[in-house]
PDB file of N, CA and C in Angstrom:
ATOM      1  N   UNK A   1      13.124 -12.727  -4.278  1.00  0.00           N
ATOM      2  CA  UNK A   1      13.685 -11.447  -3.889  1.00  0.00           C
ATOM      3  C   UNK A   1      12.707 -10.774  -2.930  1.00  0.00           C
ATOM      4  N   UNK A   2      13.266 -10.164  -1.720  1.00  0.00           N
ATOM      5  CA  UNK A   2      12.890  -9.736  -1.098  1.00  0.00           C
ATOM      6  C   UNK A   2      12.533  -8.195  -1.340  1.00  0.00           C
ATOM      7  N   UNK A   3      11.083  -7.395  -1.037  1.00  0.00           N
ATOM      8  CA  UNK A   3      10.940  -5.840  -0.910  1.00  0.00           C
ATOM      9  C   UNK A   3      10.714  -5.231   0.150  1.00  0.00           C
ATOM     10  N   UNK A   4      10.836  -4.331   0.239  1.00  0.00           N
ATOM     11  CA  UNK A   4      10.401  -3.340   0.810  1.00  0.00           C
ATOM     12  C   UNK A   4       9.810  -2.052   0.372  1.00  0.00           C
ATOM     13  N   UNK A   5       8.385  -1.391   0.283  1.00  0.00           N
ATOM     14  CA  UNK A   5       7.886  -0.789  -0.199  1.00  0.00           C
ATOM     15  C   UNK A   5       7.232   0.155   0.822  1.00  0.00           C
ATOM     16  N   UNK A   6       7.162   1.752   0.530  1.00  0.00           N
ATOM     17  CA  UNK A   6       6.775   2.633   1.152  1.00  0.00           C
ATOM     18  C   UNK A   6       5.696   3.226  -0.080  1.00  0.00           C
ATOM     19  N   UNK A   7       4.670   3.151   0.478  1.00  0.00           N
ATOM     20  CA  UNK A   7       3.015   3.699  -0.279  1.00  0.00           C
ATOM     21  C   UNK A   7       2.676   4.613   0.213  1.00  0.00           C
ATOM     22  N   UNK A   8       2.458   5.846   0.066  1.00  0.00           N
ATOM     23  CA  UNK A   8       1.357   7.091  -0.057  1.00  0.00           C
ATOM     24  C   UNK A   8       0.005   7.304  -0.901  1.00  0.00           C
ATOM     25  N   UNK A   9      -0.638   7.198  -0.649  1.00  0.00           N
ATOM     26  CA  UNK A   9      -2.310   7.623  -1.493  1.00  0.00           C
ATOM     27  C   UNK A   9      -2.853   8.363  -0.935  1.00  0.00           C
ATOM     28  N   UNK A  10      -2.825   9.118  -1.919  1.00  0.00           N
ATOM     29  CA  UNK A  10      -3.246  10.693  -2.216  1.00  0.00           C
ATOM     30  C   UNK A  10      -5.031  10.833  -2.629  1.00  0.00           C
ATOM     31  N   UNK A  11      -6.502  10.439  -2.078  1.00  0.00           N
ATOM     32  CA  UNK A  11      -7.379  10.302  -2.976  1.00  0.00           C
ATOM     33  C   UNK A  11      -7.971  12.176  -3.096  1.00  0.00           C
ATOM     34  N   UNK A  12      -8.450  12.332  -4.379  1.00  0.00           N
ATOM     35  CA  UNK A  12      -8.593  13.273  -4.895  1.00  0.00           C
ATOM     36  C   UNK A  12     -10.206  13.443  -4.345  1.00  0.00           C
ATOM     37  N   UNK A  13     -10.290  13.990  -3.294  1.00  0.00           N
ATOM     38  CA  UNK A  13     -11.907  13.910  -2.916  1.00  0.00           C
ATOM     39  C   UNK A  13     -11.918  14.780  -1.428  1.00  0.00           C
ATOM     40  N   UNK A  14     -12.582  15.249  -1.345  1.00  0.00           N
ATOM     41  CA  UNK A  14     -12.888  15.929   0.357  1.00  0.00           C
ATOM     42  C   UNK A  14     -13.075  14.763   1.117  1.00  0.00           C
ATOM     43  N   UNK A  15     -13.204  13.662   1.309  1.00  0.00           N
ATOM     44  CA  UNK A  15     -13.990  13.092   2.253  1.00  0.00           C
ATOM     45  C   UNK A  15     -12.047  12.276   1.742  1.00  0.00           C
ATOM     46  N   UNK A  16     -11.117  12.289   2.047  1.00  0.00           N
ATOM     47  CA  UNK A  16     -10.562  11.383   1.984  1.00  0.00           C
ATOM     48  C   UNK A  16      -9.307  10.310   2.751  1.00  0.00           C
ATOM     49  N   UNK A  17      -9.968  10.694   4.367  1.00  0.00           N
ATOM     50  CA  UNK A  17      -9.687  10.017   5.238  1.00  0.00           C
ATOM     51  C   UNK A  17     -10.197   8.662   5.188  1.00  0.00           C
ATOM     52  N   UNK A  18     -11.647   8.411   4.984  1.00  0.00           N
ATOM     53  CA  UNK A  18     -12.115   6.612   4.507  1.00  0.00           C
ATOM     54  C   UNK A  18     -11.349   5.952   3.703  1.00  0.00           C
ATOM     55  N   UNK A  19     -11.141   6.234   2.755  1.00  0.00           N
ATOM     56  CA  UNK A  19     -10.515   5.579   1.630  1.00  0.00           C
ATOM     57  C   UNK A  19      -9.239   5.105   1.812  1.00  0.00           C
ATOM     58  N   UNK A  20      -8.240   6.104   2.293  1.00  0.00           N
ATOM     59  CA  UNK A  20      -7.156   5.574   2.686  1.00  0.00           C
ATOM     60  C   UNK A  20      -7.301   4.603   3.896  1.00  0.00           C
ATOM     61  N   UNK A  21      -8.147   4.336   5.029  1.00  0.00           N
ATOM     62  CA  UNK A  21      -8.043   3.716   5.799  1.00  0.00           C
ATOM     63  C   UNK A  21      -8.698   2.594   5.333  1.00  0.00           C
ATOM     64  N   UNK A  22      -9.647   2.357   4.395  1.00  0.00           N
ATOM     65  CA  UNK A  22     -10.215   1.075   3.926  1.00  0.00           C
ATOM     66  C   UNK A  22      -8.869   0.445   2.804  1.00  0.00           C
ATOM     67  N   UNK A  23      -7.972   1.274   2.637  1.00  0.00           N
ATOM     68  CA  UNK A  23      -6.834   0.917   1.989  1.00  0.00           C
ATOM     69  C   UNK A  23      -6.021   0.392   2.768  1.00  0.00           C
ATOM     70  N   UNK A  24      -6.003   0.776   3.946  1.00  0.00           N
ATOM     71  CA  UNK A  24      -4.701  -0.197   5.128  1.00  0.00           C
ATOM     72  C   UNK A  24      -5.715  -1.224   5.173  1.00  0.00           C
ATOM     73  N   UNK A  25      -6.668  -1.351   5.370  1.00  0.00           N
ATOM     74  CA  UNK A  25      -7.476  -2.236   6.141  1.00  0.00           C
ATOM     75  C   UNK A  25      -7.288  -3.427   5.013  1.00  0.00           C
ATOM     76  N   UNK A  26      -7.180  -3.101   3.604  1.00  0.00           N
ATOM     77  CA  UNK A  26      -7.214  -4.021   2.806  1.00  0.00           C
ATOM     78  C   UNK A  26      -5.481  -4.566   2.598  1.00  0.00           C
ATOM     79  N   UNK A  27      -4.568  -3.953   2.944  1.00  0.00           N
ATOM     80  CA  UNK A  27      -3.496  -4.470   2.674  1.00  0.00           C
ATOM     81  C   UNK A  27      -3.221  -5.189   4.134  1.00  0.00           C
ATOM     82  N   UNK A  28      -3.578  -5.014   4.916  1.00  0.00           N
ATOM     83  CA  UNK A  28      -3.370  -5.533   6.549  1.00  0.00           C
ATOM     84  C   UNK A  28      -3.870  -6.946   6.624  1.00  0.00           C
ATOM     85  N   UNK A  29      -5.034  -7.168   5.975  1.00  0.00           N
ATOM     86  CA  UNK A  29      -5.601  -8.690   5.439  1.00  0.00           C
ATOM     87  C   UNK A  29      -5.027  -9.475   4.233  1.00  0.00           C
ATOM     88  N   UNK A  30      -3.779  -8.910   3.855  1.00  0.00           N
ATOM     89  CA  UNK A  30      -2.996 -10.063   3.318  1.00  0.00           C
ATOM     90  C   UNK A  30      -1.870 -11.006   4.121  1.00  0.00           C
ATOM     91  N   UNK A  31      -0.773 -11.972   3.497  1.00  0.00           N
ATOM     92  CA  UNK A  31       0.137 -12.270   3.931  1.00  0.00           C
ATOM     93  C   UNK A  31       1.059 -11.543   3.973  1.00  0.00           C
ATOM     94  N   UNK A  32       1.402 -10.133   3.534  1.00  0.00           N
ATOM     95  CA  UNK A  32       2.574  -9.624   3.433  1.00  0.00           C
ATOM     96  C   UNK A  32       2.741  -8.776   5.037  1.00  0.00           C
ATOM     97  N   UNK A  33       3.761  -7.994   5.723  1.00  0.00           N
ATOM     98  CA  UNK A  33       4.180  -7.181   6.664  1.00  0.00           C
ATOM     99  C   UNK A  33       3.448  -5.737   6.281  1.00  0.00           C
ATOM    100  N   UNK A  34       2.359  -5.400   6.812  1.00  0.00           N
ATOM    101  CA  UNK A  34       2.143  -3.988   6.826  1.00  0.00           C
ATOM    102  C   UNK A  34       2.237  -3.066   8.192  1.00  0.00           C
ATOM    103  N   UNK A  35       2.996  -2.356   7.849  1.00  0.00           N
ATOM    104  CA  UNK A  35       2.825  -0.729   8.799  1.00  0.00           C
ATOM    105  C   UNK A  35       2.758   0.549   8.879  1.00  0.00           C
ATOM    106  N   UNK A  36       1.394   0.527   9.046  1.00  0.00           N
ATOM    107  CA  UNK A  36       0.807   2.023   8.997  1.00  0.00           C
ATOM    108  C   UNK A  36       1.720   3.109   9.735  1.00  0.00           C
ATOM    109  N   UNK A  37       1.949   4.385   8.867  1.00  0.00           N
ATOM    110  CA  UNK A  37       2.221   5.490   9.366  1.00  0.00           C
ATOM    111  C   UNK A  37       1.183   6.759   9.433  1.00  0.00           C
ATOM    112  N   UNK A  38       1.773   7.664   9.742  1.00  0.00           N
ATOM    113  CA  UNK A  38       0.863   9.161   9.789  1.00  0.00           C
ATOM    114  C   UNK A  38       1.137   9.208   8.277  1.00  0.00           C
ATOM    115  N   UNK A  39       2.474   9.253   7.493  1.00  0.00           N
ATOM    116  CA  UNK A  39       2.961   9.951   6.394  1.00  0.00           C
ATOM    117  C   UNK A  39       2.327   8.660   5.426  1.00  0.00           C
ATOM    118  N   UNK A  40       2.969   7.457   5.149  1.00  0.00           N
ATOM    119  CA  UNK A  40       2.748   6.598   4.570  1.00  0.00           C
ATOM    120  C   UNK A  40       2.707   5.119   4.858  1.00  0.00           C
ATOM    121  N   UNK A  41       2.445   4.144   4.483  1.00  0.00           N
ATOM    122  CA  UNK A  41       2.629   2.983   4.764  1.00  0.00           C
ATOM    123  C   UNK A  41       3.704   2.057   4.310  1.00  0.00           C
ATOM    124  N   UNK A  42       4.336   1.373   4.932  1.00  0.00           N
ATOM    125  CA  UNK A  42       5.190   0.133   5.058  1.00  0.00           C
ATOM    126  C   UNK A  42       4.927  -1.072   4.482  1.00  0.00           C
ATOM    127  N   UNK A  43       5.644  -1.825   3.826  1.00  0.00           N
ATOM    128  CA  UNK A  43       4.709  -2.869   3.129  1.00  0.00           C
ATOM    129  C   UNK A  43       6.189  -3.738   2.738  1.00  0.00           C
ATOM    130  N   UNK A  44       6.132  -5.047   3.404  1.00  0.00           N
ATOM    131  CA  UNK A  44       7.556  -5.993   3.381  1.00  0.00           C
ATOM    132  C   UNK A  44       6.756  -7.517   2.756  1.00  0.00           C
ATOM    133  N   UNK A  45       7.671  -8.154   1.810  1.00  0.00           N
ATOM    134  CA  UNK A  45       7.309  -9.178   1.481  1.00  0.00           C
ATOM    135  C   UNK A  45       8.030  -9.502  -0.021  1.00  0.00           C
ATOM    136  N   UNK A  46       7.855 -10.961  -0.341  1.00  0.00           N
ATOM    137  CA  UNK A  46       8.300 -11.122  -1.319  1.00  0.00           C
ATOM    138  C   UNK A  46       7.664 -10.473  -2.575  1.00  0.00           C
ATOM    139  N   UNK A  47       8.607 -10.102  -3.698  1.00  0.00           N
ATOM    140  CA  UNK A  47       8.500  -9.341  -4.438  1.00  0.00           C
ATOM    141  C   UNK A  47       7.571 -10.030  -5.568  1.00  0.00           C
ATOM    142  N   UNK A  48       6.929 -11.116  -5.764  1.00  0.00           N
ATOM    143  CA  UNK A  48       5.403 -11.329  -7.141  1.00  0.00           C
ATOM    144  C   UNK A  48       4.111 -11.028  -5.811  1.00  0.00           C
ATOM    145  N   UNK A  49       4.450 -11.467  -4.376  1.00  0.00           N
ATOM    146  CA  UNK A  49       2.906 -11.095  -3.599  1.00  0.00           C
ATOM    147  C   UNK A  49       2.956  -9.425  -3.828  1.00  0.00           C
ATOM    148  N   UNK A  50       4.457  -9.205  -3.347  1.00  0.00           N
ATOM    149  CA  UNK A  50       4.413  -7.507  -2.842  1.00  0.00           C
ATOM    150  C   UNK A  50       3.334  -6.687  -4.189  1.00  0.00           C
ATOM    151  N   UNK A  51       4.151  -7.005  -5.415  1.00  0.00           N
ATOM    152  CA  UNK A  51       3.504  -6.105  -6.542  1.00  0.00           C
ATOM    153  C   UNK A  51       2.039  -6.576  -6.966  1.00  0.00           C
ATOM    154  N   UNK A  52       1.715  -8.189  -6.681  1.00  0.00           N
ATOM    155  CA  UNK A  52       0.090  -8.531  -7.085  1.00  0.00           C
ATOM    156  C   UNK A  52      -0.020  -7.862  -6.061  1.00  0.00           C
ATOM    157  N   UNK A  53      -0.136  -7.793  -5.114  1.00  0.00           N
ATOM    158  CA  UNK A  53      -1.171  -7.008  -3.694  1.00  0.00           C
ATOM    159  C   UNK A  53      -1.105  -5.621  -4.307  1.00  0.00           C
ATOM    160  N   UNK A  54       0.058  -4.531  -4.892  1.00  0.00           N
ATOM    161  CA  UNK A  54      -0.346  -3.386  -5.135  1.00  0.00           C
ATOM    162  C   UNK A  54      -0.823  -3.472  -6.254  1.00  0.00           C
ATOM    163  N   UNK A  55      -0.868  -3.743  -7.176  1.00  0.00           N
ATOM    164  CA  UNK A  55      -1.540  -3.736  -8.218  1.00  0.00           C
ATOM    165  C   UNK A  55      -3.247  -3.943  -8.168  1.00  0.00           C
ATOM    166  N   UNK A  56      -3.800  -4.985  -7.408  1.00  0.00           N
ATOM    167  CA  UNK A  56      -5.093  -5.512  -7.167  1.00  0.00           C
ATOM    168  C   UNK A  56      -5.601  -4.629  -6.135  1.00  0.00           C
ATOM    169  N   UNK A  57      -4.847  -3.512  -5.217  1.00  0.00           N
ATOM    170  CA  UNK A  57      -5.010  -2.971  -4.114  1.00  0.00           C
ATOM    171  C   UNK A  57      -5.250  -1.329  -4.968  1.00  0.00           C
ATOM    172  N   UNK A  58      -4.432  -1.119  -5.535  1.00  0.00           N
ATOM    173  CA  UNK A  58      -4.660   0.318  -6.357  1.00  0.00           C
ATOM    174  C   UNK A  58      -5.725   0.079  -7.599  1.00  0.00           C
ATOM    175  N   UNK A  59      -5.846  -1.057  -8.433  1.00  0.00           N
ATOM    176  CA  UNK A  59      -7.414  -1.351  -8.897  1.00  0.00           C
ATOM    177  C   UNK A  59      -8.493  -0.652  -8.162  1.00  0.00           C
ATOM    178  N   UNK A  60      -8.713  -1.846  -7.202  1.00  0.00           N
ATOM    179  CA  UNK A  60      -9.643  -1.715  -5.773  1.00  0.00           C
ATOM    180  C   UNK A  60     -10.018  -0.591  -5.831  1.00  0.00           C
ATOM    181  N   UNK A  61      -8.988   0.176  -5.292  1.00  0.00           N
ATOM    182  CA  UNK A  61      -9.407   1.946  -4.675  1.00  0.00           C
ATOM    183  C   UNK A  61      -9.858   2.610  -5.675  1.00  0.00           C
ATOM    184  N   UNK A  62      -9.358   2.460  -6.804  1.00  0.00           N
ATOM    185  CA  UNK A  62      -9.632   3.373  -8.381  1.00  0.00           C
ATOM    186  C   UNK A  62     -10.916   3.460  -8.577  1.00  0.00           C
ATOM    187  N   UNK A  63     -11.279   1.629  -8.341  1.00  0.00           N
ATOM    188  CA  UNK A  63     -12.849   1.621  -8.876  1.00  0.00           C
ATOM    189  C   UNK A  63     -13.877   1.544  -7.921  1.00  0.00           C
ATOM    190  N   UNK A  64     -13.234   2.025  -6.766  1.00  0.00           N
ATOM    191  CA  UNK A  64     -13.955   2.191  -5.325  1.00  0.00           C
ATOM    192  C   UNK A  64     -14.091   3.774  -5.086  1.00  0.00           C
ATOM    193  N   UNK A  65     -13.190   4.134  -5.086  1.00  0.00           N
ATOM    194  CA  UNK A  65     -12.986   5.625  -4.834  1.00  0.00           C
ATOM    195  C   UNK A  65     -12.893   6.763  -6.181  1.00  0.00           C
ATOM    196  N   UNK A  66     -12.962   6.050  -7.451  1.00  0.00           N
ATOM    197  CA  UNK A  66     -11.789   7.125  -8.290  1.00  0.00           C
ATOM    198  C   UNK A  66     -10.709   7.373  -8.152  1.00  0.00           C
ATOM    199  N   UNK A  67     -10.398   8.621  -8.719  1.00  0.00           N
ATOM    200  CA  UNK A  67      -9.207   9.519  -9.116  1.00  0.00           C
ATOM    201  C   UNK A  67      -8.234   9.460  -7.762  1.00  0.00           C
ATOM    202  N   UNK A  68      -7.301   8.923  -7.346  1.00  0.00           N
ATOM    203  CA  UNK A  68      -6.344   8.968  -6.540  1.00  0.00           C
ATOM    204  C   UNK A  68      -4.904   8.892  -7.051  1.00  0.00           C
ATOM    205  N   UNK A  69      -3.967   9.455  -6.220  1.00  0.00           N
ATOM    206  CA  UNK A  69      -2.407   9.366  -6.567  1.00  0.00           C
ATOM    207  C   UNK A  69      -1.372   8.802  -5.850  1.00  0.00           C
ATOM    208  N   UNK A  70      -1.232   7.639  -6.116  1.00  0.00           N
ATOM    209  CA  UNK A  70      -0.349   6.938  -5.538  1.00  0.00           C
ATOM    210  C   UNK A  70       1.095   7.030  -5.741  1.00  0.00           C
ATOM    211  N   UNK A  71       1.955   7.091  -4.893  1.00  0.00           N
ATOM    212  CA  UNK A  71       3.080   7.131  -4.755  1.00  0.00           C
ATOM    213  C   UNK A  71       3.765   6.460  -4.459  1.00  0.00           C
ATOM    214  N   UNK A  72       4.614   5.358  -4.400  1.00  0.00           N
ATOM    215  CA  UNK A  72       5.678   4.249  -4.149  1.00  0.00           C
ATOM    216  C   UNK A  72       6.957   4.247  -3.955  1.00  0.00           C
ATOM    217  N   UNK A  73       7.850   4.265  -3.459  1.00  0.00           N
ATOM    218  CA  UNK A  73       8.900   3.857  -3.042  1.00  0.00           C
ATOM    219  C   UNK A  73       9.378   2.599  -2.735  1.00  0.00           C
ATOM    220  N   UNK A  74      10.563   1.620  -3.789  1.00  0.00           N
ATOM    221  CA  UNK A  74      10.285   0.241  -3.713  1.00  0.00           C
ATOM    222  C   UNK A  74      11.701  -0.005  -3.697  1.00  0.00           C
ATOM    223  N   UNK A  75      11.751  -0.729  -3.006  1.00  0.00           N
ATOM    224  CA  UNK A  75      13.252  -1.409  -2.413  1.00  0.00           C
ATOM    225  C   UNK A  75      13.513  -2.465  -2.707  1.00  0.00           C
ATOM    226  N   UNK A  76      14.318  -3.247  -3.340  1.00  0.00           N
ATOM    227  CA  UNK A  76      15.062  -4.678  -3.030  1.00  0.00           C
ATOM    228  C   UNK A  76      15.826  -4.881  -2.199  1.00  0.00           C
ATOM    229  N   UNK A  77      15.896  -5.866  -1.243  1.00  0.00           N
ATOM    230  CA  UNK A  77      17.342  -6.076  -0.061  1.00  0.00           C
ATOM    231  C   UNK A  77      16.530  -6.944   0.861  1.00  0.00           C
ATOM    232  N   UNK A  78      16.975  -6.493   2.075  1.00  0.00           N
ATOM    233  CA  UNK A  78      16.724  -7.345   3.466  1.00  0.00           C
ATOM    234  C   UNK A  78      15.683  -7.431   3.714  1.00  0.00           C
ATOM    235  N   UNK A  79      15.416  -7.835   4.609  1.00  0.00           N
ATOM    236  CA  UNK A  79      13.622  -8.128   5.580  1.00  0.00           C
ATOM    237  C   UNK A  79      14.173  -6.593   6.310  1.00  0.00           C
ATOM    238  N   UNK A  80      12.827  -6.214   6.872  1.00  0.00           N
ATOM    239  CA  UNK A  80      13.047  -5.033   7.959  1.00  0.00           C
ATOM    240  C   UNK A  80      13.401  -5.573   9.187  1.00  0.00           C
ATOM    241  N   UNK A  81      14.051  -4.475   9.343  1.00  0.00           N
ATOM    242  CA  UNK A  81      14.938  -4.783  10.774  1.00  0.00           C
ATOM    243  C   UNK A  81      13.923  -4.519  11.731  1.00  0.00           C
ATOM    244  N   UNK A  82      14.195  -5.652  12.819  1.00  0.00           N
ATOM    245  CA  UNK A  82      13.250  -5.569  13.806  1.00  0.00           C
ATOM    246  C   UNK A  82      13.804  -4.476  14.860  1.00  0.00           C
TER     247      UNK A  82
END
């Protein structure tokens, strides 16, 4: 099954422009489709990579950064339209 997933992270910190960008940087070095927005990120792929990558990816940041709030929006259906 195919996803489509829209991610927001929220990190709870003044300084928290790094974090989110060491967060694209880490989902951009997988196999799955990532695309960065201003608002949130894009994230296409089959659905056991899609959820191990967020799962091992929101770890990551927790015990990298702390306290953050992630937000998801998760789709089943098509590939994104080109």
């Amino acid at each position: 099954m195919y996803l489509s997933v829209q991610l927001s992270c929220y990190p709870l910190k003044d300084d928290y422009k790094q974090p989110i960008r060491d967060l694209i940087a880490r989902l951009e070095k997988t196999n799955l489709e990532v695309v960065a927005g201003r608002m949130s990120t894009e994230i296409f792929g089959e659905y056991d990579e899609v959820m191990s990558v967020l799962s091992d990816t929101m770890k990551w940041s927790f015990e990298t950064y702390g306290k953050s709030v992630f937000v998801a929006k998760i789709m089943a259906g098509d590939r994104r339209p080109r």
